[in-house]
N, C-alpha and C. Protein backbone atom coordinates (compact mmCIF):
# COMPACT_ATOMS: atom_id res chain seq x y z
N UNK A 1 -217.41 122.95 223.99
CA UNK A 1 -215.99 123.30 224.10
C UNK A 1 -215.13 122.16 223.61
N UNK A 2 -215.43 121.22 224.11
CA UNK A 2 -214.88 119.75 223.64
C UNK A 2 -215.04 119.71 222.19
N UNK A 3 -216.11 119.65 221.87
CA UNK A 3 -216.64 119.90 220.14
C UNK A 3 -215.29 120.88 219.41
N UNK A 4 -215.40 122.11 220.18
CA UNK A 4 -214.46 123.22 218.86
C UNK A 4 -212.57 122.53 219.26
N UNK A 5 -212.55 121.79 220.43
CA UNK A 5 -210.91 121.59 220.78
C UNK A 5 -211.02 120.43 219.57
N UNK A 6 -211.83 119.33 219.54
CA UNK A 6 -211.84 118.32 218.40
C UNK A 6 -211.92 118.86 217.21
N UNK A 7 -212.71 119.94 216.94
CA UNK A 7 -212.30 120.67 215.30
C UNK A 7 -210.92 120.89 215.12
N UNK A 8 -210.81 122.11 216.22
CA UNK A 8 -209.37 122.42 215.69
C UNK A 8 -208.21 121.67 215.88
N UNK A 9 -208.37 120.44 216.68
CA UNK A 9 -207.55 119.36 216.88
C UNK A 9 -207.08 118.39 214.94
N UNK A 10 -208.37 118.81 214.66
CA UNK A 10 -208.96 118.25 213.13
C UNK A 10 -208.39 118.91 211.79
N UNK A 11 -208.62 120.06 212.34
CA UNK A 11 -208.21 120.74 211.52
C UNK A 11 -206.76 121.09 211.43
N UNK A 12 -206.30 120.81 212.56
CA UNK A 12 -204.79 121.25 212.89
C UNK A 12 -203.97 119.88 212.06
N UNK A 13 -204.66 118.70 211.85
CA UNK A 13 -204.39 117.60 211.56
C UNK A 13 -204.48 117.67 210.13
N UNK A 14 -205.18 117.89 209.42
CA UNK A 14 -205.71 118.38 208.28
C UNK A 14 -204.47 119.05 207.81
N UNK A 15 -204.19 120.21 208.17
CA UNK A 15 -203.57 121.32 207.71
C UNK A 15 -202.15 120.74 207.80
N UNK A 16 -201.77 119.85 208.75
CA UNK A 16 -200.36 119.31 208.74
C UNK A 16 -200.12 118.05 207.45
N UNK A 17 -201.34 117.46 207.46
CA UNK A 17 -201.39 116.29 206.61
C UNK A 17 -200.93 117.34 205.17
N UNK A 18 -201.91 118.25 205.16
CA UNK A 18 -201.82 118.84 203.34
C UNK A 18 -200.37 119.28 203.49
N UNK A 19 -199.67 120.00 204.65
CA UNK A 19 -198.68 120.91 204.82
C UNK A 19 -197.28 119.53 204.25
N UNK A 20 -197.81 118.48 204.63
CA UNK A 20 -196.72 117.12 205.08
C UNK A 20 -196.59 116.61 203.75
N UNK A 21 -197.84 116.33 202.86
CA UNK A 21 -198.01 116.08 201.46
C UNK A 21 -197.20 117.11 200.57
N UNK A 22 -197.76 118.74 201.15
CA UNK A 22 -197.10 119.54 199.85
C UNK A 22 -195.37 119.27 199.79
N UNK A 23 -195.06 119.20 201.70
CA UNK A 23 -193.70 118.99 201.65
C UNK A 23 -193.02 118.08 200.72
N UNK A 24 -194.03 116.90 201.06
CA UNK A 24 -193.51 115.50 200.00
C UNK A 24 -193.05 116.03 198.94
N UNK A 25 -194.27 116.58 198.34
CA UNK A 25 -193.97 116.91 196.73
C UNK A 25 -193.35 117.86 196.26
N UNK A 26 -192.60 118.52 197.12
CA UNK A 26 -191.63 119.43 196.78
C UNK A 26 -190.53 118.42 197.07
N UNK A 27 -190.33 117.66 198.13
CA UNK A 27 -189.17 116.99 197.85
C UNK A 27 -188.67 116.04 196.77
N UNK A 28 -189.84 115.59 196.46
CA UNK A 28 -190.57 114.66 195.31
C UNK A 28 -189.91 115.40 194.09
N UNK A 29 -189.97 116.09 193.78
CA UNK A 29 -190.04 117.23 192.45
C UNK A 29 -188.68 117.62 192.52
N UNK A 30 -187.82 117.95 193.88
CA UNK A 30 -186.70 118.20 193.93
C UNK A 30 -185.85 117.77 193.51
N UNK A 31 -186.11 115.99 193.74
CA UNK A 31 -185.46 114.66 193.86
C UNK A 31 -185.17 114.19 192.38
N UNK A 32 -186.35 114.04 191.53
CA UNK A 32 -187.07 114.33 190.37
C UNK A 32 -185.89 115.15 189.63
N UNK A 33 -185.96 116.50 189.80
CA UNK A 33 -185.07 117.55 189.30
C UNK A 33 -183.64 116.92 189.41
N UNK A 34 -183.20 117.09 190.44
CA UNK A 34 -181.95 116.77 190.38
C UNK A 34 -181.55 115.07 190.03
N UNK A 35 -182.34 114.10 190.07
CA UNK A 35 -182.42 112.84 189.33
C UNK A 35 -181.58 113.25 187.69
N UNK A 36 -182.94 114.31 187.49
CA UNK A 36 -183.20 114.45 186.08
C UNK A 36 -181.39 115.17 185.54
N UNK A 37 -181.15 116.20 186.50
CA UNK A 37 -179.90 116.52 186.34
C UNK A 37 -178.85 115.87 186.22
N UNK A 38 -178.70 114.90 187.10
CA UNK A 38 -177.64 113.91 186.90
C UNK A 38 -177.66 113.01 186.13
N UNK A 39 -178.82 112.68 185.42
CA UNK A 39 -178.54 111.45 183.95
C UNK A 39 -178.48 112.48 183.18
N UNK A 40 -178.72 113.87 182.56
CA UNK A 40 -178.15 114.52 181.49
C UNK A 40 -176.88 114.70 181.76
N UNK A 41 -176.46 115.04 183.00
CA UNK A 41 -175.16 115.05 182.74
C UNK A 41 -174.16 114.25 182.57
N UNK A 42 -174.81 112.79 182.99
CA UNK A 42 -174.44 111.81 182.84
C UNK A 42 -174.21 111.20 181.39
N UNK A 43 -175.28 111.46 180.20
CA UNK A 43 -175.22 111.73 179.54
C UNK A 43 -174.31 112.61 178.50
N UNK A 44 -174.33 113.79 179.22
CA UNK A 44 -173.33 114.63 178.14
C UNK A 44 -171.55 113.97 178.67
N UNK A 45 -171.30 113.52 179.91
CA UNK A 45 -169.97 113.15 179.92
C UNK A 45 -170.15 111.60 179.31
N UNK A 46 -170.93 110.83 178.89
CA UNK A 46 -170.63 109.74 178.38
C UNK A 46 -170.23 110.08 176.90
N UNK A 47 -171.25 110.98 176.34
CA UNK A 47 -171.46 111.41 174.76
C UNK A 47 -169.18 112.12 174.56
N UNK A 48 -169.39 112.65 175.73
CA UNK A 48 -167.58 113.22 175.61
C UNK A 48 -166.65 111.97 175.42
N UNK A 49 -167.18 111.18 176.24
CA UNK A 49 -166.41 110.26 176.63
C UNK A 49 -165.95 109.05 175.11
N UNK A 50 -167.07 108.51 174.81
CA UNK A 50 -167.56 108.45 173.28
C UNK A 50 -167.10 109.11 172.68
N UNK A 51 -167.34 110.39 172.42
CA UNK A 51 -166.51 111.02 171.00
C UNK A 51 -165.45 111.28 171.03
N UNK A 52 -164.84 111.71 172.17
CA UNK A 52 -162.94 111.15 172.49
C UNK A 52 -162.30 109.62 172.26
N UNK A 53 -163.07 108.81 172.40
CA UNK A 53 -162.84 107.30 172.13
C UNK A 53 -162.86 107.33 170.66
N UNK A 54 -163.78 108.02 170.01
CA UNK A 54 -164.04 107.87 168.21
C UNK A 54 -162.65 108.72 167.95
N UNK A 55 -162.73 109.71 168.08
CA UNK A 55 -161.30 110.62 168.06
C UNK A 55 -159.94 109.92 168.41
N UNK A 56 -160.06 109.05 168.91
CA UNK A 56 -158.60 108.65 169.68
C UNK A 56 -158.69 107.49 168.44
N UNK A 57 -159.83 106.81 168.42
CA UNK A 57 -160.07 105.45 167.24
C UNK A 57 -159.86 105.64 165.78
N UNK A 58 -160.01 107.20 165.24
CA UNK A 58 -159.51 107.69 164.59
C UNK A 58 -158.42 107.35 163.92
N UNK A 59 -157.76 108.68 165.03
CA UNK A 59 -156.55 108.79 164.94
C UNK A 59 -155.50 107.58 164.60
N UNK A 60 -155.95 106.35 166.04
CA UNK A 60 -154.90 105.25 165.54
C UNK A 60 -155.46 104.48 164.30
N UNK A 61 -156.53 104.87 164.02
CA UNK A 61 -156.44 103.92 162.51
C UNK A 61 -155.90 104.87 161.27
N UNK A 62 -155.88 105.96 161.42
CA UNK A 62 -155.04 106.88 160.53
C UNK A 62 -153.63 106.46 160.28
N UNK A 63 -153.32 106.80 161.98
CA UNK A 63 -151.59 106.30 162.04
C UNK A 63 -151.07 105.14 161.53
N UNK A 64 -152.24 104.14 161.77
CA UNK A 64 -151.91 102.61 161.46
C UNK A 64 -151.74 102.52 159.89
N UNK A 65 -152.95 103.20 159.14
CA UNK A 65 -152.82 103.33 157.60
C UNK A 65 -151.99 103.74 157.30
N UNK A 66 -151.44 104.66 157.55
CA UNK A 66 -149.99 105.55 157.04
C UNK A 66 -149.12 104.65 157.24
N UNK A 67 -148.87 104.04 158.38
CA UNK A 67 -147.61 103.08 158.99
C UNK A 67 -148.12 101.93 157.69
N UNK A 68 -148.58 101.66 157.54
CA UNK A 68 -148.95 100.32 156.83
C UNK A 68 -148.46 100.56 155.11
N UNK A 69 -149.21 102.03 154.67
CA UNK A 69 -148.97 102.73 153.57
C UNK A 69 -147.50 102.76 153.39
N UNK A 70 -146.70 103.28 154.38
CA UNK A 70 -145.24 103.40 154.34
C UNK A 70 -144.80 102.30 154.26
N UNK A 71 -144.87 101.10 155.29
CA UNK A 71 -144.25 99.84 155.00
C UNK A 71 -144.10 99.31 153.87
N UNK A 72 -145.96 99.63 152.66
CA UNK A 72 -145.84 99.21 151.83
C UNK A 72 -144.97 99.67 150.65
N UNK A 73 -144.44 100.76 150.90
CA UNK A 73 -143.83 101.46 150.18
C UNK A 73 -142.51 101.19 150.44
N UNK A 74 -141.96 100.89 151.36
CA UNK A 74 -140.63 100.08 151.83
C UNK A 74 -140.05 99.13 151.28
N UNK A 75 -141.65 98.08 151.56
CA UNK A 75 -141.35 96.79 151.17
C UNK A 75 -141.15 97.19 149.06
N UNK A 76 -142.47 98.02 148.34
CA UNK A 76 -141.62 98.24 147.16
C UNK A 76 -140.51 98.61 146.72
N UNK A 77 -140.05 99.45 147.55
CA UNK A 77 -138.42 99.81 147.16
C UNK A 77 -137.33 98.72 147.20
N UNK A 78 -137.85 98.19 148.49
CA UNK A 78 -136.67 97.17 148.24
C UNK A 78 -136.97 95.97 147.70
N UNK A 79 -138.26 95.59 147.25
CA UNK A 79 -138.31 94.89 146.41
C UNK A 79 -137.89 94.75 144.67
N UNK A 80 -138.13 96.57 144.65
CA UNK A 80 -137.43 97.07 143.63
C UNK A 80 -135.82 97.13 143.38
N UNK A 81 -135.69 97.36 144.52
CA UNK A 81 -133.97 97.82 144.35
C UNK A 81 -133.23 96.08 144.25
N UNK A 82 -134.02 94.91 145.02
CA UNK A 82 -133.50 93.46 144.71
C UNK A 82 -133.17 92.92 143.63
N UNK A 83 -134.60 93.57 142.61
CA UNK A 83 -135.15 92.89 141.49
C UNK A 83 -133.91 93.43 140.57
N UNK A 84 -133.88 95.09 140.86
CA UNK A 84 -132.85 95.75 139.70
C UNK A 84 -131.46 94.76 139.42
N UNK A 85 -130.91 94.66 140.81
CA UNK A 85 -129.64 93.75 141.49
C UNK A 85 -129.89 93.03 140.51
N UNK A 86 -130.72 91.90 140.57
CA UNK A 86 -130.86 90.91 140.13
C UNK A 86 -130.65 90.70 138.79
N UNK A 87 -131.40 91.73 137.96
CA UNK A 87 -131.64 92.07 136.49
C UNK A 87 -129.74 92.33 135.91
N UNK A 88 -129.19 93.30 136.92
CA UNK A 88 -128.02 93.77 136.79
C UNK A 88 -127.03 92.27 136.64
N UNK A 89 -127.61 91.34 137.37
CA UNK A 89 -126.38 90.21 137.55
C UNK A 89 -127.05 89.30 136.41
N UNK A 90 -127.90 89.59 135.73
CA UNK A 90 -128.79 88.42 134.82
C UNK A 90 -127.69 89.01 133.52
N UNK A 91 -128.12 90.49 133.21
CA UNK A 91 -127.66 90.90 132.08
C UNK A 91 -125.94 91.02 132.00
N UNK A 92 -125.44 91.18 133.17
CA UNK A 92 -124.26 91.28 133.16
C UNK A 92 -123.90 89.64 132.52
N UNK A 93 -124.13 88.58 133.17
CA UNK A 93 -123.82 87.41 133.14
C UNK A 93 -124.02 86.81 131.35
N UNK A 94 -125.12 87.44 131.12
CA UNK A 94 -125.26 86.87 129.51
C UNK A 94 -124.52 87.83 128.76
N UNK A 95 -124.15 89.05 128.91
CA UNK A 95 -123.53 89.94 128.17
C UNK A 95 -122.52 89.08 128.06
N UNK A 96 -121.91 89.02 129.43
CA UNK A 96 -120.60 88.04 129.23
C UNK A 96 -120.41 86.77 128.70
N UNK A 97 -121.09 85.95 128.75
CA UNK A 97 -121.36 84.86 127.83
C UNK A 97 -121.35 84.85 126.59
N UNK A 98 -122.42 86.13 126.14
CA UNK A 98 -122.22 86.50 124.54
C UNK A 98 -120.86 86.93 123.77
N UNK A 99 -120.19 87.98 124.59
CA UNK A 99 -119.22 88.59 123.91
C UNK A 99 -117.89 86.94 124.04
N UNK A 100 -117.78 85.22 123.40
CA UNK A 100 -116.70 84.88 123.01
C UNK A 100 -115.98 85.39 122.28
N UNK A 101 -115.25 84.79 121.81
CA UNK A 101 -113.94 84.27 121.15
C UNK A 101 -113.92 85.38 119.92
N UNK A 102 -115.32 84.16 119.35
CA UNK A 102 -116.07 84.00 117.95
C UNK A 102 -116.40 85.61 117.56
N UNK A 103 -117.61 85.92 118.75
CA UNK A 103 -118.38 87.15 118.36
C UNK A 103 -117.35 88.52 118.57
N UNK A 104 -116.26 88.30 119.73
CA UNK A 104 -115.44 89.32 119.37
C UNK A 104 -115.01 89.31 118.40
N UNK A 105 -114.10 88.18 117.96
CA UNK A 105 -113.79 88.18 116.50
C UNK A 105 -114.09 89.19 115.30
N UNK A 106 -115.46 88.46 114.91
CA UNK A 106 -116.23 88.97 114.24
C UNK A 106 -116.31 90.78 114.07
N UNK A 107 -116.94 91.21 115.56
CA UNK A 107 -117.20 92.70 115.60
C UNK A 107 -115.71 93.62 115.19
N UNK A 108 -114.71 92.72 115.73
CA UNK A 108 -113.52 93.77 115.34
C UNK A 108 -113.54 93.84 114.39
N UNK A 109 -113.53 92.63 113.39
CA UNK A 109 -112.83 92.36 112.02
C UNK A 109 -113.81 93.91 111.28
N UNK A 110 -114.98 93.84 111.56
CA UNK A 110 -115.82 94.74 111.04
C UNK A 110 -115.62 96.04 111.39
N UNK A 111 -115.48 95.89 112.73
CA UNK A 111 -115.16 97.76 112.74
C UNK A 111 -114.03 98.47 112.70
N UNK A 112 -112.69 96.92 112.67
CA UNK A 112 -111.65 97.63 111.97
C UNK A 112 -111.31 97.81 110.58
N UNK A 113 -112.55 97.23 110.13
CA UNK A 113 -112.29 97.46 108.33
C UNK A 113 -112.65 98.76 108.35
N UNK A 114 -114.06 99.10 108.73
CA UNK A 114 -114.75 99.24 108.15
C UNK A 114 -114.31 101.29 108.62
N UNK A 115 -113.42 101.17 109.62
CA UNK A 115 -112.37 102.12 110.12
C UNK A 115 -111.52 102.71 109.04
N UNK A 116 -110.73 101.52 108.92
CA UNK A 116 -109.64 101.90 107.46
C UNK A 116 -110.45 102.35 106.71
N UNK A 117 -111.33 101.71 105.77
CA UNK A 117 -112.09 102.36 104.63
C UNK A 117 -112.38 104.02 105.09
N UNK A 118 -112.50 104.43 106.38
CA UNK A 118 -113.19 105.70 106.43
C UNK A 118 -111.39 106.43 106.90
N UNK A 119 -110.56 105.98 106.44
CA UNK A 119 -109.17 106.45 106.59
C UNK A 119 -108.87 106.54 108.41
N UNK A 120 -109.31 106.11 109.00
CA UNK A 120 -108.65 106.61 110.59
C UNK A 120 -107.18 104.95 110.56
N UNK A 121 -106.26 105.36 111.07
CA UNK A 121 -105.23 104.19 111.36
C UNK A 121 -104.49 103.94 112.56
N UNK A 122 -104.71 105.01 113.39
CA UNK A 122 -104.18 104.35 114.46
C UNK A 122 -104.92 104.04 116.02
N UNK A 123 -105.49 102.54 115.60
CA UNK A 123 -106.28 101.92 116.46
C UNK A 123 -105.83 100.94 117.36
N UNK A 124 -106.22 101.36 118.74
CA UNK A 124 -105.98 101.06 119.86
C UNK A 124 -107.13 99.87 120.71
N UNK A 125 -107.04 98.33 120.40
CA UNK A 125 -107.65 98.13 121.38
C UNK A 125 -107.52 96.97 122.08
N UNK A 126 -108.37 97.28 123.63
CA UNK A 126 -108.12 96.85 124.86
C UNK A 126 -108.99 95.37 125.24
N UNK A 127 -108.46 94.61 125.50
CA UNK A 127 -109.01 93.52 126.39
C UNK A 127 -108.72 92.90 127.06
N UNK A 128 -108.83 92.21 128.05
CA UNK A 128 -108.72 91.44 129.52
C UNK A 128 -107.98 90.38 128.51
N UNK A 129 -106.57 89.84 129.31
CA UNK A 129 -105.50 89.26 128.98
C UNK A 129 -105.48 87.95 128.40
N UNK A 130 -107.06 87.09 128.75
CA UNK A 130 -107.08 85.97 128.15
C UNK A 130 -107.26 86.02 126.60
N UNK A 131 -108.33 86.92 126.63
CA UNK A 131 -109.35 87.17 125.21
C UNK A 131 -107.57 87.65 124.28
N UNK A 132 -107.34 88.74 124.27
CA UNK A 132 -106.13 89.09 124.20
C UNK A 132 -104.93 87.52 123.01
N UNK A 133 -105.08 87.18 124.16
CA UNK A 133 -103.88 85.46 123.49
C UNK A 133 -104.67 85.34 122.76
N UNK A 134 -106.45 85.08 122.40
CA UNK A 134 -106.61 84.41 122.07
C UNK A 134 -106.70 84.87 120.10
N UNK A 135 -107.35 86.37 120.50
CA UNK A 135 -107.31 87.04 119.05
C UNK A 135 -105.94 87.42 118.54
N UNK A 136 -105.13 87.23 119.45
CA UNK A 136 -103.83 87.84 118.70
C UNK A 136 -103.40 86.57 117.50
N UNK A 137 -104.07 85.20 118.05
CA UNK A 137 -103.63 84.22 116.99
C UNK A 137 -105.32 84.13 116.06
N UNK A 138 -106.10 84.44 116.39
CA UNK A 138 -107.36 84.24 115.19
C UNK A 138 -107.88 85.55 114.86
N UNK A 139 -107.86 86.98 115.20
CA UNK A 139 -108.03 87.90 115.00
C UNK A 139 -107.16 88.43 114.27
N UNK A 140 -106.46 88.96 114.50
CA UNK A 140 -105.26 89.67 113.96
C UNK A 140 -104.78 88.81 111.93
N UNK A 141 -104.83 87.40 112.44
CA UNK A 141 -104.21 86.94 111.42
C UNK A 141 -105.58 87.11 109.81
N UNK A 142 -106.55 87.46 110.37
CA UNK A 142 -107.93 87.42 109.49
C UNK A 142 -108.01 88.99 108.62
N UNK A 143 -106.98 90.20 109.22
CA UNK A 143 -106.92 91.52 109.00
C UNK A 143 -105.85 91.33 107.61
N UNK A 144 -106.12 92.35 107.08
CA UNK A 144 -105.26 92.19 105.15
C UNK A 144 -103.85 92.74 105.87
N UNK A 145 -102.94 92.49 105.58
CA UNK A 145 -101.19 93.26 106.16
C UNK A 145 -101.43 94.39 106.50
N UNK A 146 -101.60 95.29 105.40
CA UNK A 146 -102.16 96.50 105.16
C UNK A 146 -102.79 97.30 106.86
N UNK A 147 -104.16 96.56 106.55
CA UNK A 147 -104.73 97.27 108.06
C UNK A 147 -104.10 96.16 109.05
N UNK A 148 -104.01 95.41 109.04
CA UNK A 148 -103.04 94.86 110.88
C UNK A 148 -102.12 95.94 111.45
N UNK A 149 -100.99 96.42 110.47
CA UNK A 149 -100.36 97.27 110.99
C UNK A 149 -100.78 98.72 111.64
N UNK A 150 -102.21 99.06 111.00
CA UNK A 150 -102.64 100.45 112.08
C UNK A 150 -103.20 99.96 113.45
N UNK A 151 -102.80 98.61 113.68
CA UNK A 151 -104.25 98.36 114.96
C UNK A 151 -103.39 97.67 115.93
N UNK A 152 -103.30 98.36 117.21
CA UNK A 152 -102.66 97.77 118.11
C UNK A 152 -103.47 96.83 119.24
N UNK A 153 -103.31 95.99 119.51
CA UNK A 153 -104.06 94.84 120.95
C UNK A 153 -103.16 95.08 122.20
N UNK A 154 -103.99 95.62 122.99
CA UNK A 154 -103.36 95.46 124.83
C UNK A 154 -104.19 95.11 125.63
N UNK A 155 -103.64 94.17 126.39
CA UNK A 155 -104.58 93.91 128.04
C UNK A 155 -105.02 95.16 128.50
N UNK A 156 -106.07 94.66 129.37
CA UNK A 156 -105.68 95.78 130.37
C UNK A 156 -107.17 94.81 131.87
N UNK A 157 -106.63 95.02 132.71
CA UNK A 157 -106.81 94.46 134.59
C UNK A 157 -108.61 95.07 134.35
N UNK A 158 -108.56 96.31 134.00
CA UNK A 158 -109.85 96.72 134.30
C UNK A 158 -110.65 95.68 133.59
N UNK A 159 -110.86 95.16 132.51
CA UNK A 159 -111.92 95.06 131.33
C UNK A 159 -111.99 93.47 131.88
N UNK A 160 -112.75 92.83 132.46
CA UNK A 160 -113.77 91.70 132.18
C UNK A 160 -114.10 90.95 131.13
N UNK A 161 -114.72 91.67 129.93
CA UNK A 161 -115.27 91.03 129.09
C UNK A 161 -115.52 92.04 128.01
N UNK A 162 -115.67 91.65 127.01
CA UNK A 162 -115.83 92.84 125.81
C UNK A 162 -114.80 93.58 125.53
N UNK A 163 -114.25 94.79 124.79
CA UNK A 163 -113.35 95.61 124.36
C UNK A 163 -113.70 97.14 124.50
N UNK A 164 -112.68 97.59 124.65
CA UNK A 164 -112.43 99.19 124.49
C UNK A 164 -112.00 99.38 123.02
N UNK A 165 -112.10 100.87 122.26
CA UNK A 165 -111.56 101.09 120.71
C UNK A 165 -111.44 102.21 120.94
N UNK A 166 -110.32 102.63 120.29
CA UNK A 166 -109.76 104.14 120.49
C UNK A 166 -109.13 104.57 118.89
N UNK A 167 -109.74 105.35 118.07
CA UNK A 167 -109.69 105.67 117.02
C UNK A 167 -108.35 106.95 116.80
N UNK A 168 -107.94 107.59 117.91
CA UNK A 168 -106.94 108.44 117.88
C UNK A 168 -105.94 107.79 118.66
N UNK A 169 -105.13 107.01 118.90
CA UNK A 169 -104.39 106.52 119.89
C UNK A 169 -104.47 106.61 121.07
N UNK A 170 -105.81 106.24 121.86
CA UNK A 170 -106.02 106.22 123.13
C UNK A 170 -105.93 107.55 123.93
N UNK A 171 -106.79 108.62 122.98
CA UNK A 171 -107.17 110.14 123.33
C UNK A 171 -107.94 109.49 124.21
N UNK A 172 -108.56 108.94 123.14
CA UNK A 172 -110.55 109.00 123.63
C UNK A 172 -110.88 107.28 122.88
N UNK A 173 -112.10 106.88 123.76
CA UNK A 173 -112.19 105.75 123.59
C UNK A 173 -113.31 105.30 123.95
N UNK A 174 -114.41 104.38 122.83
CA UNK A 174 -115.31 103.84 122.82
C UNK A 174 -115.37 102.37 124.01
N UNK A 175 -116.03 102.32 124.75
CA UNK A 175 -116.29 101.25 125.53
C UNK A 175 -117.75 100.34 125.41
N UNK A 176 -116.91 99.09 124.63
CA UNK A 176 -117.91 97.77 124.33
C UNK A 176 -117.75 96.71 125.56
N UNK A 177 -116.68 97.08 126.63
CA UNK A 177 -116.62 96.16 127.80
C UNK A 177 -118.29 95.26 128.19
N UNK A 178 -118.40 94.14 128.65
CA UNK A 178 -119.55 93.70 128.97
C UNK A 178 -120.30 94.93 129.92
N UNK A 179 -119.48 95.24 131.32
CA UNK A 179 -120.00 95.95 132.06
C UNK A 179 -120.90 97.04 131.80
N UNK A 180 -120.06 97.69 130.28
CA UNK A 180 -120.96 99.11 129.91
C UNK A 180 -121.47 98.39 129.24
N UNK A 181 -121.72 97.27 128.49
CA UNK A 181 -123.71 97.01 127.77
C UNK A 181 -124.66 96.64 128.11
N UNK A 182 -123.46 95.77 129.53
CA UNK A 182 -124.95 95.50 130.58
C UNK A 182 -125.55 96.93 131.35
N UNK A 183 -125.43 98.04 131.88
CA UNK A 183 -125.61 99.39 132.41
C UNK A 183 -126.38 99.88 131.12
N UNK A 184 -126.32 99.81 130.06
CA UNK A 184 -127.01 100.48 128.97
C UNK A 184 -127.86 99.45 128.88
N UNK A 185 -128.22 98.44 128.54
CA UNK A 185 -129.22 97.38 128.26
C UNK A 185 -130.03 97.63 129.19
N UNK A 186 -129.70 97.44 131.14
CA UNK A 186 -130.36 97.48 132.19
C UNK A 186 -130.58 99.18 132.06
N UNK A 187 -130.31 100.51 132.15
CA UNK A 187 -131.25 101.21 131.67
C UNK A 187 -132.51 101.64 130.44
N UNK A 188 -132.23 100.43 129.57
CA UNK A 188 -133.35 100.33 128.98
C UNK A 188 -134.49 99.50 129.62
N UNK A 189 -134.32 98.69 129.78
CA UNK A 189 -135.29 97.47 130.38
C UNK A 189 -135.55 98.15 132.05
N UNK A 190 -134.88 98.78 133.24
CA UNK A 190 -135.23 99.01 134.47
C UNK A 190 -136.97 99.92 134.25
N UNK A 191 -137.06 101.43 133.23
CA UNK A 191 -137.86 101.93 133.85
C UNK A 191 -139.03 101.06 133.14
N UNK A 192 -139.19 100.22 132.27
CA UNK A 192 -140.33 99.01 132.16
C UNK A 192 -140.42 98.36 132.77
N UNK A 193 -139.48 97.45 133.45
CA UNK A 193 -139.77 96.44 134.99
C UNK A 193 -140.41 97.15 136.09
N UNK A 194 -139.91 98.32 136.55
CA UNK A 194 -140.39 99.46 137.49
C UNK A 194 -141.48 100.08 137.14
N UNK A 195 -142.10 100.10 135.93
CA UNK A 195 -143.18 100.65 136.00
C UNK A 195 -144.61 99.18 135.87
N UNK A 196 -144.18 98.42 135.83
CA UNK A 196 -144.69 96.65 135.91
C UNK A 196 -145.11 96.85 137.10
N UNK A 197 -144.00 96.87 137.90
CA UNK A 197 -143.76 96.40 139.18
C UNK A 197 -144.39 97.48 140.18
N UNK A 198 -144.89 98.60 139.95
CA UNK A 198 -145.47 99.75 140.37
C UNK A 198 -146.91 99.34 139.69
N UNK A 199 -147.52 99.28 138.88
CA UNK A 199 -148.63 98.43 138.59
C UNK A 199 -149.34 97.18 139.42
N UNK A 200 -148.41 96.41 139.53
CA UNK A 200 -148.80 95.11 140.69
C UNK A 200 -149.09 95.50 141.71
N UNK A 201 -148.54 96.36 142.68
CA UNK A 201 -148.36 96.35 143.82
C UNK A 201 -149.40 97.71 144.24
């Protein structure tokens, strides 16, 4: 009797041990499982996390290029628009230098001859009040009697430098002022500097 209470004492021991083990290993396996669950998911929110960071890293280096792209495009304009200034006060300044005394002189004497010969006589022209004194005594006196009398000389406040010519009595009128050869000179020469200067940069 003692004998079968120690079996099944044994066996009862047995059966709890395997029962206690299988438990383990279901908890084991459980543990395991859901371990396993939480580093994939751990995983997939890092991988989000990451490719929102690349996305966001993106983006501000996009924005930054553009911002940078634009600046640079800023900084050409107004490096452009300085340079034009500049060109404008270069050519203005030698225009004016060029057109003396001498070289006015000269151009009238020629295009008021060369006027008469093509019969027009009543010529009108304009210059800033110094120039003016000065051809009325070396200009004027260099013209044959004849043509002096079709050609009239007046100041005038607007004109700077160079002359106005008016072939009908101040209908209509050609402008040699410095101002308009520097504006015609500087649209020749701007879209070659600007396209230089769009090259460099």
């Amino acid at each position: 009797m003692t004998e079968e209470i120690k079996n099944l004492i044994e066996k009862i021991n047995q059966e709890g041990v395997v029962a206690a083990q299988e438990k383990a290993r279901q908890i084991e396996n459980e543990a395991l499982k859901k371990t396993c669950n939480i580093i994939e998911q751990a995983k997939q929110e890092a991988e989000i996390i990451i490719s929102s960071a690349k996305e966001k890293s993106e983006r501000a280096k996009t924005k930054e290029n553009a911002l940078l792209a634009q600046a640079a495009r800023d900084v050409l304009l107004s490096l452009k628009k300085e340079i034009n200034v500049m060109l404008d006060k270069i050519i203005l300044s030698d225009v004016h230098r060029g057109l003396d005394h001498g070289v006015l002189s000269d151009i009238l004497s020629k295009m008021v001859s060369s006027s008469f010969e093509k019969g027009k006589q009543n010529i009108i022209i304009s210059l800033k009040k110094e120039d003016l004194h000065v051809l009325e005594k070396e200009f004027l006196p260099k013209l044959k009697e004849e043509t002096r009398q079709g050609v009239t000389l007046k100041s005038s406040e607007e004109i700077r430098g160079g002359f106005t010519i008016s072939y009908d009595g101040g209908k209509s009128e050609y402008d040699f002022t410095d101002k308009a050869l520097a504006e015609y000179i500087g649209t020749c020469l701007k879209p070659e500097l600007n396209q230089r200067l769009t090259e460099i940069v």
